[in-house]
Protein backbone atom coordinates (compact mmCIF):
# COMPACT_ATOMS: atom_id res chain seq x y z
CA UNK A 1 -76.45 79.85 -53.01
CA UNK A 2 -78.07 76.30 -53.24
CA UNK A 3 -74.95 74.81 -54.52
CA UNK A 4 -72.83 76.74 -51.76
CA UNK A 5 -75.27 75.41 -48.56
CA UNK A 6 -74.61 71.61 -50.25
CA UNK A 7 -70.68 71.70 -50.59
CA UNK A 8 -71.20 73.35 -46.89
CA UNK A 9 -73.41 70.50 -45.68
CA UNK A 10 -71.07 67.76 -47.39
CA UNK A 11 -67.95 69.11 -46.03
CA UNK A 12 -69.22 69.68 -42.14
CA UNK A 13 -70.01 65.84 -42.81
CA UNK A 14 -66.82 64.74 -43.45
CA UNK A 15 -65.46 67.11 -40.57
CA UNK A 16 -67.59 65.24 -38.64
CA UNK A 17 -66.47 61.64 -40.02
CA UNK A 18 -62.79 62.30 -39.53
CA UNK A 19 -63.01 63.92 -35.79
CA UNK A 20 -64.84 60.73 -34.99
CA UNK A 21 -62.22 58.45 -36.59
CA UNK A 22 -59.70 59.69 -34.43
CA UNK A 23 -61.32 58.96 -31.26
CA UNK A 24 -59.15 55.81 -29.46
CA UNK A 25 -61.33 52.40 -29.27
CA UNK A 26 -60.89 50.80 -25.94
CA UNK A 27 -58.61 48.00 -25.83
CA UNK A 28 -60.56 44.99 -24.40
CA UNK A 29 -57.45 43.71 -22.81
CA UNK A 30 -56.94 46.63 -20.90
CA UNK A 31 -59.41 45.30 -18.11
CA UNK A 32 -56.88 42.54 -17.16
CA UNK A 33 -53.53 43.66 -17.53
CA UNK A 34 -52.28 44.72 -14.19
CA UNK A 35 -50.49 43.19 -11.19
CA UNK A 36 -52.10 40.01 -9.68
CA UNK A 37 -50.91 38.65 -6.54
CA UNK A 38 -50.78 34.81 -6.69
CA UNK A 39 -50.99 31.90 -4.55
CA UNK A 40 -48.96 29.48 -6.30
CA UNK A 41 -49.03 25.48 -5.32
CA UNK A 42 -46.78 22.81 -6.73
CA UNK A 43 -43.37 20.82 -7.87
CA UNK A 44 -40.82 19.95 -9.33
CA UNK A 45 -40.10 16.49 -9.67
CA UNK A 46 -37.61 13.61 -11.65
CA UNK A 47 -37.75 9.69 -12.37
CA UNK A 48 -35.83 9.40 -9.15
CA UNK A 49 -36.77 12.81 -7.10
CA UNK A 50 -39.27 14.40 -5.87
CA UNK A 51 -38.33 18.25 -4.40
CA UNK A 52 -40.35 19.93 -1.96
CA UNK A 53 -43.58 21.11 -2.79
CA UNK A 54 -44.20 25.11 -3.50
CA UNK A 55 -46.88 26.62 -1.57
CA UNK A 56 -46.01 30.76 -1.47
CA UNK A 57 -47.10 33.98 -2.82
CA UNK A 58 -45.59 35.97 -5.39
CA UNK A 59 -46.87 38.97 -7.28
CA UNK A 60 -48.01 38.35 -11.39
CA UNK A 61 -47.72 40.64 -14.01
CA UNK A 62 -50.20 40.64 -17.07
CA UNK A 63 -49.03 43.22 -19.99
CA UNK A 64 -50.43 43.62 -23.70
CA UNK A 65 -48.35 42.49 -26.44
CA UNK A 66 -48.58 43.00 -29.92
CA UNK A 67 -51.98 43.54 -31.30
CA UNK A 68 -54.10 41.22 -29.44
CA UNK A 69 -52.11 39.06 -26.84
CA UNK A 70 -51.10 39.15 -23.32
CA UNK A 71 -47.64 38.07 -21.54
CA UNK A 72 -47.60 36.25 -18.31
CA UNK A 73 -44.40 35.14 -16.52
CA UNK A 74 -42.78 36.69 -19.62
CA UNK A 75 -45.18 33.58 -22.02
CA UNK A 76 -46.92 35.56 -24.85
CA UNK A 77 -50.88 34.13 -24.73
CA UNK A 78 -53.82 34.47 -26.64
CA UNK A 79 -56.94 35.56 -24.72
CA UNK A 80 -60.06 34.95 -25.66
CA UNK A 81 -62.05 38.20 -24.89
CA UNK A 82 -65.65 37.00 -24.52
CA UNK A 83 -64.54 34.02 -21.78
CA UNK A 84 -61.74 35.52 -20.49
CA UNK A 85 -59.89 32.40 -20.84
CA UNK A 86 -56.08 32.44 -22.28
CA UNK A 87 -53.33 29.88 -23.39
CA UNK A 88 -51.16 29.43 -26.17
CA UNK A 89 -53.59 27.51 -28.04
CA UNK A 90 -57.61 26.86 -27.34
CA UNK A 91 -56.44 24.22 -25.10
CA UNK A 92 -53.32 25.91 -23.47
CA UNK A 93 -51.06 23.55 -24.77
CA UNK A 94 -47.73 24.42 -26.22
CA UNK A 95 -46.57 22.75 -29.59
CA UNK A 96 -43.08 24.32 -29.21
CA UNK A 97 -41.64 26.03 -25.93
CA UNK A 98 -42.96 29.71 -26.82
CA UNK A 99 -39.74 32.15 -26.74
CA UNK A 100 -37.84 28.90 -24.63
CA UNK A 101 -39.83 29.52 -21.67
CA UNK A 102 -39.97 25.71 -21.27
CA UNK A 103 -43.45 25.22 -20.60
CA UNK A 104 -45.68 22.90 -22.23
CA UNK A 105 -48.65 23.59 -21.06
CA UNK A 106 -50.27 27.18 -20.32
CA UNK A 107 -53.24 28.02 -19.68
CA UNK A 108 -56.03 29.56 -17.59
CA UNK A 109 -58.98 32.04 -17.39
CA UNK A 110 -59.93 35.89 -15.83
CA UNK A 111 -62.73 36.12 -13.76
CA UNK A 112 -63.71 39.66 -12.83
CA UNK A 113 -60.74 40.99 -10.71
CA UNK A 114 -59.36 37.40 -10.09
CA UNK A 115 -56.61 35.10 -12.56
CA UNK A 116 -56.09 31.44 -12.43
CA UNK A 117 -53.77 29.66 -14.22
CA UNK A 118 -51.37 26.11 -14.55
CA UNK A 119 -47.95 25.68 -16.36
CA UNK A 120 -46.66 22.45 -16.78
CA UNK A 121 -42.92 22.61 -17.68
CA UNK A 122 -40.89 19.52 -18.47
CA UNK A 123 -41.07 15.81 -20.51
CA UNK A 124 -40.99 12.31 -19.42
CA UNK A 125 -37.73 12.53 -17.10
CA UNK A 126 -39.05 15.30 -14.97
CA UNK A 127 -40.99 18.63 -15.03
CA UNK A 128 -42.71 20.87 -12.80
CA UNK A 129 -46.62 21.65 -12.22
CA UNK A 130 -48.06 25.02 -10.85
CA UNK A 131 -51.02 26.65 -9.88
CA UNK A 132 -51.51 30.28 -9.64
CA UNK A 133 -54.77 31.82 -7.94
CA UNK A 134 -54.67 35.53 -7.34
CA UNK A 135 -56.46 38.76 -7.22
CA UNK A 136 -55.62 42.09 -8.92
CA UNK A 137 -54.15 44.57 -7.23
């Protein structure tokens, strides 16, 4: 009877451990993917040309990717969960053009329901700056 009320016990316990594995953990990044609508500033420019400055609004969207990044304007980004902050390195700067996007520099931070960000695009005979500033939607 002991013996019975033991392999009892021991098997409710692993019952127990197994529903409780199965339970979904909450994806920290799910707090900041969404739509964002953005105020973006900026332009383009060449060694000989400078083109009109941007100054409009245009809505963002922020989707997970993979196991731990984030996409914006179709980059792929690390985010750093605790600050909120995101680029393609710790500094936002871009060793190679990630996926040809053409942007050198990426980079920016969450702050409660609110993104800002700057891409720099380009190389010495021209490029193009922007910054975004918007709130989620």
């Amino acid at each position: 009877m002991q013996l019975t009320t033991i392999k009892l016990s021991f098997l409710l316990c692993i019952l127990s451990f197994l529903i409780s594995c199965n339970k979904e953990s909450k994806d920290y990044r799910d707090e900041f993917v969404g739509n964002y609508l953005c105020h973006q500033t900026g332009g383009c420019y060449t060694l000989d040309t400078t083109y009109p400055k941007i100054d409009t609004t245009l809505l963002v969207t922020v989707t997970k990717v993979e196991d731990s990044l984030i996409t914006i304007l179709n980059v792929t980004l690390k985010l750093n969960p605790i600050s909120g902050t995101f680029g393609v390195d710790e500094n936002g700067y871009v060793i190679e053009y990630p996926g040809g996007s053409g942007y050198r520099i990426f980079k920016g931070y969450f702050s409660n329901d609110s993104i800002v960000f700057h891409t720099f695009g380009g190389g010495h005979g021209g490029g193009c700056n922007y910054d975004y500033k918007g709130i989620k939607q």
